[in-house]
Protein backbone atom coordinates (compact mmCIF):
# COMPACT_ATOMS: atom_id res chain seq x y z
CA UNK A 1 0.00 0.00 0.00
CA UNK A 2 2.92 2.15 0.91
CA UNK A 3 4.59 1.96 -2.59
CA UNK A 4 1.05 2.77 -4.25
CA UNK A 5 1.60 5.62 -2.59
CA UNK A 6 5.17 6.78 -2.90
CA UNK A 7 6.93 5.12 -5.91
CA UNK A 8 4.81 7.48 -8.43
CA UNK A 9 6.94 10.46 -6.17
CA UNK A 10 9.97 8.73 -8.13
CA UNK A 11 8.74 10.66 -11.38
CA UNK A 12 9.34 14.20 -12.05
CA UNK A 13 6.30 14.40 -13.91
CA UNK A 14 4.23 12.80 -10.97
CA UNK A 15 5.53 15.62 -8.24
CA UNK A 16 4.59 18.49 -11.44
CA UNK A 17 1.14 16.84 -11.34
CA UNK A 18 0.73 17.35 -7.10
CA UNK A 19 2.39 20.63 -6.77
CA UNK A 20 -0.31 21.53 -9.60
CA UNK A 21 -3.44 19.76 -8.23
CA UNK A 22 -2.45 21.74 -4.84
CA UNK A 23 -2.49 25.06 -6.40
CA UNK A 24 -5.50 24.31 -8.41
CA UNK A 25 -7.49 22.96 -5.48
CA UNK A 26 -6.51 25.60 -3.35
CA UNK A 27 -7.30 28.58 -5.37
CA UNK A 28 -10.66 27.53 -7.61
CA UNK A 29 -12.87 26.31 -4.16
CA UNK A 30 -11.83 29.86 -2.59
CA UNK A 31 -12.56 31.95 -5.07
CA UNK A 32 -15.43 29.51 -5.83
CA UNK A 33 -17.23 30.30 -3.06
CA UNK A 34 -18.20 33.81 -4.12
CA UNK A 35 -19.36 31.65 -7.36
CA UNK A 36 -21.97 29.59 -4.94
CA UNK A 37 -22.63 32.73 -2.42
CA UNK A 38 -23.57 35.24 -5.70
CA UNK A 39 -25.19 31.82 -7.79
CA UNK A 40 -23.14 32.65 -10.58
CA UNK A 41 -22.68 28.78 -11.39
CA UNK A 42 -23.93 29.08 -15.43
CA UNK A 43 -21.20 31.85 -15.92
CA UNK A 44 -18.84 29.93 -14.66
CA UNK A 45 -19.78 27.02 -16.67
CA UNK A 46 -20.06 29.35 -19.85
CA UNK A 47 -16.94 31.07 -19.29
CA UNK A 48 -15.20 27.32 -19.65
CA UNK A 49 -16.51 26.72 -22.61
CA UNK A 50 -16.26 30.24 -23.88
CA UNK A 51 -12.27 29.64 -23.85
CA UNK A 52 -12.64 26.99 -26.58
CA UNK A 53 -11.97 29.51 -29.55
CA UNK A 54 -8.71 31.02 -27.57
CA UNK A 55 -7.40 27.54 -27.24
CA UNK A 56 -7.42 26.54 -30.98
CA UNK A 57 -6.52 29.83 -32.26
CA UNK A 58 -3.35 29.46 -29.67
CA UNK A 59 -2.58 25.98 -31.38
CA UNK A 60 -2.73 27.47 -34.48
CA UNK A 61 -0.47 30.17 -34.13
CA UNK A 62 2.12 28.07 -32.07
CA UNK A 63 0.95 29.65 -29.01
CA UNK A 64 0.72 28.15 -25.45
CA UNK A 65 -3.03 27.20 -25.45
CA UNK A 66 -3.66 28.65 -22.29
CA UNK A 67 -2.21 31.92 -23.17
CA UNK A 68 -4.97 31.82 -25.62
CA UNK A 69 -7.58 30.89 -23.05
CA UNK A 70 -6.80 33.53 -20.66
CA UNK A 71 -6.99 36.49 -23.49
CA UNK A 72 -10.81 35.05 -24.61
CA UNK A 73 -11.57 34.32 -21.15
CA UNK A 74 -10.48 37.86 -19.48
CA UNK A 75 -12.06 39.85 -22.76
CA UNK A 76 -15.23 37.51 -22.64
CA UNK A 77 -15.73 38.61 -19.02
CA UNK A 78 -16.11 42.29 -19.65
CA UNK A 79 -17.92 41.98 -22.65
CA UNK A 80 -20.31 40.37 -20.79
CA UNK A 81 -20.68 42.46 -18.06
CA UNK A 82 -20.81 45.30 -20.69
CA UNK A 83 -23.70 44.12 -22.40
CA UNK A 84 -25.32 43.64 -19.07
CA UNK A 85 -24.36 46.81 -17.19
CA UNK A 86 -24.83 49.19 -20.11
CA UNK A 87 -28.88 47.68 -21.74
CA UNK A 88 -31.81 45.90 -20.04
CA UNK A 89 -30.50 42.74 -21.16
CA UNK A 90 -30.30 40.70 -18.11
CA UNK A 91 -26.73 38.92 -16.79
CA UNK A 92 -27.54 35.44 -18.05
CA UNK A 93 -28.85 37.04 -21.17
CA UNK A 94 -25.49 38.23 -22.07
CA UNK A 95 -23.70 35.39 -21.07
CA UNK A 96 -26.40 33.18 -23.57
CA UNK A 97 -25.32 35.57 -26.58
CA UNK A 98 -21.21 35.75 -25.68
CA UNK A 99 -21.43 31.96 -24.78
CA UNK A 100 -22.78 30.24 -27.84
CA UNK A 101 -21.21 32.87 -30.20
CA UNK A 102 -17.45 32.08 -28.97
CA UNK A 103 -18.75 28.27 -28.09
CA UNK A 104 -19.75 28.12 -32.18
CA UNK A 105 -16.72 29.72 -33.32
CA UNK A 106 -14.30 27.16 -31.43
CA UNK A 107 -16.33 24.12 -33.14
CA UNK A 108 -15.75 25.72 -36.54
CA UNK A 109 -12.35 26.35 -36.11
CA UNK A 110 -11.96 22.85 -34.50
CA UNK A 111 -13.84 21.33 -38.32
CA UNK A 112 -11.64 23.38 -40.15
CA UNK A 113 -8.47 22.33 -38.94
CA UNK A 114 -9.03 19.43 -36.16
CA UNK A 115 -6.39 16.85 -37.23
CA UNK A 116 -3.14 18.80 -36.40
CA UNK A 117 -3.45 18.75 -33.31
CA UNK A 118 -6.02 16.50 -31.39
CA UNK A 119 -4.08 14.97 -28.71
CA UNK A 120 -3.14 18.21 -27.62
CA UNK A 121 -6.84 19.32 -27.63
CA UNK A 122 -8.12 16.62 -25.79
CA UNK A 123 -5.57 17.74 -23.10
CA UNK A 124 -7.55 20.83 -22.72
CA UNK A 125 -10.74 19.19 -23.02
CA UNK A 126 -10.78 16.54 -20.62
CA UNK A 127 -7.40 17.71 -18.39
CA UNK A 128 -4.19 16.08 -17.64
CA UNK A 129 -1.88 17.35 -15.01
CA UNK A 130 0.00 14.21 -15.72
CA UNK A 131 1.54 16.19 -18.97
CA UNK A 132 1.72 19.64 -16.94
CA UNK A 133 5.29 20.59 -17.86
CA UNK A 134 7.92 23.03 -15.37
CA UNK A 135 6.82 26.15 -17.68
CA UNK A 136 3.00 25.03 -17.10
CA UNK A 137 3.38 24.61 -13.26
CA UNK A 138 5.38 28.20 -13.22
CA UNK A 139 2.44 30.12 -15.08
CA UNK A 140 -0.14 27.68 -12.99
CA UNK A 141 2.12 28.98 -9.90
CA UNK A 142 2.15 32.98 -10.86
CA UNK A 143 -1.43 33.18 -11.63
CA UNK A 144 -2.63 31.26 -8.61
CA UNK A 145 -0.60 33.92 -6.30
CA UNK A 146 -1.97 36.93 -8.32
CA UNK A 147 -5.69 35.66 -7.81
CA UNK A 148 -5.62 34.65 -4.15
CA UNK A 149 -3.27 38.36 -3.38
CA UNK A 150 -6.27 40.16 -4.88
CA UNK A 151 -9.28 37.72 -2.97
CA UNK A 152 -7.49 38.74 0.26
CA UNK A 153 -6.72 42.44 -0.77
CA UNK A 154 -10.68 43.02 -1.90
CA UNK A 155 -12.20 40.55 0.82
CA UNK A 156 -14.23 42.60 2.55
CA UNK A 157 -15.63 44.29 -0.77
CA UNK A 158 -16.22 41.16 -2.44
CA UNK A 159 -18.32 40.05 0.49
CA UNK A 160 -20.49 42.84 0.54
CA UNK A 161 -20.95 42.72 -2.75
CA UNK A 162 -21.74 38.72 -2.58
CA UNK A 163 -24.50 38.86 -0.40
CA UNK A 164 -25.86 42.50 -1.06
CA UNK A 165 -25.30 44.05 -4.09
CA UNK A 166 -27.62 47.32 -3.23
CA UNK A 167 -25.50 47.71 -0.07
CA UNK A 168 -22.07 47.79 -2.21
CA UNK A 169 -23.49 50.51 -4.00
CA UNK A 170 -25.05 52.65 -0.99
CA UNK A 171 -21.43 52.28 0.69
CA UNK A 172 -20.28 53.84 -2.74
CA UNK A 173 -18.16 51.07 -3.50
CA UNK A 174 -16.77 51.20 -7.24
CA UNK A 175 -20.04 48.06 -8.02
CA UNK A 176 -19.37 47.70 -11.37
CA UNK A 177 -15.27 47.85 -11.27
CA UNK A 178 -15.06 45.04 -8.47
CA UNK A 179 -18.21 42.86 -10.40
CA UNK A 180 -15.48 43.18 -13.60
CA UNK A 181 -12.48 42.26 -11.39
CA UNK A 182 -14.72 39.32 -9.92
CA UNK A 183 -15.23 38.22 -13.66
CA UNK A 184 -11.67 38.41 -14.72
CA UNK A 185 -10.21 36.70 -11.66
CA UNK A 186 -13.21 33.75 -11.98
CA UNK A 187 -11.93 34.08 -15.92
CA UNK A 188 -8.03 33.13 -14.37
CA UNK A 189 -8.76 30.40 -12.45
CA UNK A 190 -10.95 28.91 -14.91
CA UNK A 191 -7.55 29.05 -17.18
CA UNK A 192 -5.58 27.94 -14.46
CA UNK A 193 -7.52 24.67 -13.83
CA UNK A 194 -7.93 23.73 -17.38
CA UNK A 195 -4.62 21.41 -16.89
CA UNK A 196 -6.02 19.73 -14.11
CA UNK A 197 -9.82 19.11 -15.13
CA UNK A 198 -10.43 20.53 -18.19
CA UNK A 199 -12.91 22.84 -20.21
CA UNK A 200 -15.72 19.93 -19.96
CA UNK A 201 -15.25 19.51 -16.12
CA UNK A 202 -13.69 23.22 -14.71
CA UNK A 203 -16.63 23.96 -13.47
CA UNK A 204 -16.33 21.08 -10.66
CA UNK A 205 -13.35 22.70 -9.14
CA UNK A 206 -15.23 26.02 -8.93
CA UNK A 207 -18.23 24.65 -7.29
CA UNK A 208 -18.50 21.31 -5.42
CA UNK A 209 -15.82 21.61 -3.39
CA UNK A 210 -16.97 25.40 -2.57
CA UNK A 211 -20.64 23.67 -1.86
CA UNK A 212 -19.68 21.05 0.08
CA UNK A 213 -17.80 23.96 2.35
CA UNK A 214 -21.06 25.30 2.49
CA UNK A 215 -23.11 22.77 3.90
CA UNK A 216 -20.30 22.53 7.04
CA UNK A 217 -19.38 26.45 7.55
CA UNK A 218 -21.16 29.47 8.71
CA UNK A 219 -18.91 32.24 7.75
CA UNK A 220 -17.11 32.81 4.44
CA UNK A 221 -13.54 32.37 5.81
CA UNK A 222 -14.20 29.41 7.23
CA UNK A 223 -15.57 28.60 4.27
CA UNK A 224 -12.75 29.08 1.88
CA UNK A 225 -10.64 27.23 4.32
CA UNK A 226 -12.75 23.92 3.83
CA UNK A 227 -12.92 24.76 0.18
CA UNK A 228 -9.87 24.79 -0.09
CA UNK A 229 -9.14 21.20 2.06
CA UNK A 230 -11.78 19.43 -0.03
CA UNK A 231 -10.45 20.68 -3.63
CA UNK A 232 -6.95 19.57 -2.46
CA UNK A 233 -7.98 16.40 -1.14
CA UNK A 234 -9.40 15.98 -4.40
CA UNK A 235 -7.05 16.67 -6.13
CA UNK A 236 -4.05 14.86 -4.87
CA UNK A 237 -6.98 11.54 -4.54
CA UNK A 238 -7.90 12.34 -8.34
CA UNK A 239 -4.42 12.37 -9.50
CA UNK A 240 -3.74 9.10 -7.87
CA UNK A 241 -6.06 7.58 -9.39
CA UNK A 242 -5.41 8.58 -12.75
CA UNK A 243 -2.40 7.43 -12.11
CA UNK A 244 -2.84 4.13 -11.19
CA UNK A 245 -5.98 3.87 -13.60
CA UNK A 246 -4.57 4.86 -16.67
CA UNK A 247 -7.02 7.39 -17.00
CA UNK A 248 -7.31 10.71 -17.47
CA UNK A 249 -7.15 12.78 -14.09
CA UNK A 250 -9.58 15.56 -14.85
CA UNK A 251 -12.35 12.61 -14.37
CA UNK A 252 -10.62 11.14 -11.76
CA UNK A 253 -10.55 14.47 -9.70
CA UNK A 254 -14.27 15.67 -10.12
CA UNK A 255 -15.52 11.77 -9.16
CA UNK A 256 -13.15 12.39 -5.69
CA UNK A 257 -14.89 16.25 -5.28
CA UNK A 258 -18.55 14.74 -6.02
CA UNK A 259 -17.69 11.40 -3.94
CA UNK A 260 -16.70 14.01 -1.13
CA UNK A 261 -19.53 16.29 -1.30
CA UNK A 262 -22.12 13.29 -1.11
CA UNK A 263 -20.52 12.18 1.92
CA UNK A 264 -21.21 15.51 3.40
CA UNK A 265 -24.48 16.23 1.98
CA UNK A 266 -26.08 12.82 3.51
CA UNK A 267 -23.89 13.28 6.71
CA UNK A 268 -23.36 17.19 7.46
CA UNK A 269 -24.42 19.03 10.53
CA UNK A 270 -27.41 21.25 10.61
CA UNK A 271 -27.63 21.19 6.68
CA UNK A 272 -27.28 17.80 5.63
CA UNK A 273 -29.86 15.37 4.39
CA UNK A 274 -30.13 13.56 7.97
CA UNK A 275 -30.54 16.21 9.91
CA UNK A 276 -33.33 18.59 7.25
CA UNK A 277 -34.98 14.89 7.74
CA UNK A 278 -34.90 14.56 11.56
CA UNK A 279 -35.99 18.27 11.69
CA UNK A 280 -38.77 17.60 9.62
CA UNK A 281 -39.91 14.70 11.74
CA UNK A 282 -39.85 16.61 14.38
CA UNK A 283 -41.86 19.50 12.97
């Protein structure tokens, strides 16, 4: 059992994968708890799959495909919150019109030139941190610090703003300037965890581990701190397991988050299943 365990720390390519899945789980749950707290769940989701056309134009210029991603995803952001802040056109609206436009455009320019480069693209797709390379764990590295440096410098802001949005604006905070920083840092990590889980599944590392942290917490630090336990837990468990499995880890990783979060669902405190069910009976 031992060796399962620390043999794979023989490969260079193993310890890249954990350092990554670390990072990754630490810095999506945090800042995916103002994605729960705010419901913002279906931008997050579009914003993955926004990403697509960045990617392939990357390939085809010879570019690093998440230096692709992260230019659609940041520019994406704020042209949705544009369109939303500036006509009547509601939030999801906007992220409907941005999202199947860019979504589209990435699965004609996948048609028109798929076959150069499909292994690579499946990378993307469906994740593997077992290919994450030293430059790829440096950029993963440098953008994880930048995101969590500005989630502690704007705390405070970001939680009014979370829970009451007509509050941030009657304390004259800057709404619309933090709601566009919000966007581009949720833009970030979505890049950021496209190595680990990939466009199809980056939404897990946003959310379940962040929901799970909210059926056990009462406050949002608190809350970030479990976050960030479960999506590491998950992580390193994921990565194992793709490991051993042969497999891909970006499934391997979400299966560990959603195994996790069912185990505290059925069994948490005060909001699980059990006890809505005893209080119920009671009632």
């Amino acid at each position: 059992m031992e060796a399962l365990l620390t043999d794979p720390l023989a490969l260079p390519y193993m310890v890249r994968g954990l350092l990554a899945a670390i990072l990754i789980g630490v810095v999506a749950p945090v800042l995916g708890c103002y994605v729960v707290l705010r419901g913002m769940a279906f931008f997050g989701d579009a914003l993955a799959h926004i990403v697509l056309p960045g990617i392939v134009v990357a390939l085809l210029l010879g570019w690093p495909p998440l230096l692709g991603a992260l230019i659609v995803g940041i520019l994406a952001a704020l042209v949705i919150n544009l369109i939303s802040g500036t006509t009547s056109i509601g939030e999801d609206s906007a992220i409907g019109v941005v999202f199947v436009a860019a979504f589209a455009l990435g699965i004609a320019l996948i048609s028109l030139r798929g076959e150069g480069y499909g292994e690579e693209l499946e990378h993307i797709l469906f994740g593997d941190l077992l290919n994450v390379s030293r430059a790829d764990l440096a950029v993963i590295a440098i953008l994880t610090a930048i995101v969590l440096i500005f989630i502690v410098a704007f705390f405070k802001e970001f939680l009014v703003l979370a829970f009451d949005r007509i509050l941030a604006t009657t304390m004259h905070l800057p709404v619309s300037w933090l709601n566009n920083l919000l966007l581009v840092l949720i833009a970030v990590v979505i890049v950021i965890s496209l190595s680990a889980v990939g466009v199809v599944l980056v939404l897990a590392m946003l959310i379940t581990p962040a929901a799970a942290a909210y059926l056990l917490t009462q406050r949002l630090p608190s809350m970030m701190v479990v976050a960030a336990m479960i999506g590491v837990i998950s992580g390193v468990v994921g990565l194992y397991l793709a490991f051993h499995l042969g497999v891909p880890s970006g499934p391997m990783i979400v299966l560990a988050a959603t195994a996790i979060f069912g185990v505290i669902f059925i069994f948490a405190p005060g909001r699980g299943y059990i006890s809505s069910r005893r209080r119920g009976s009671v009632a």
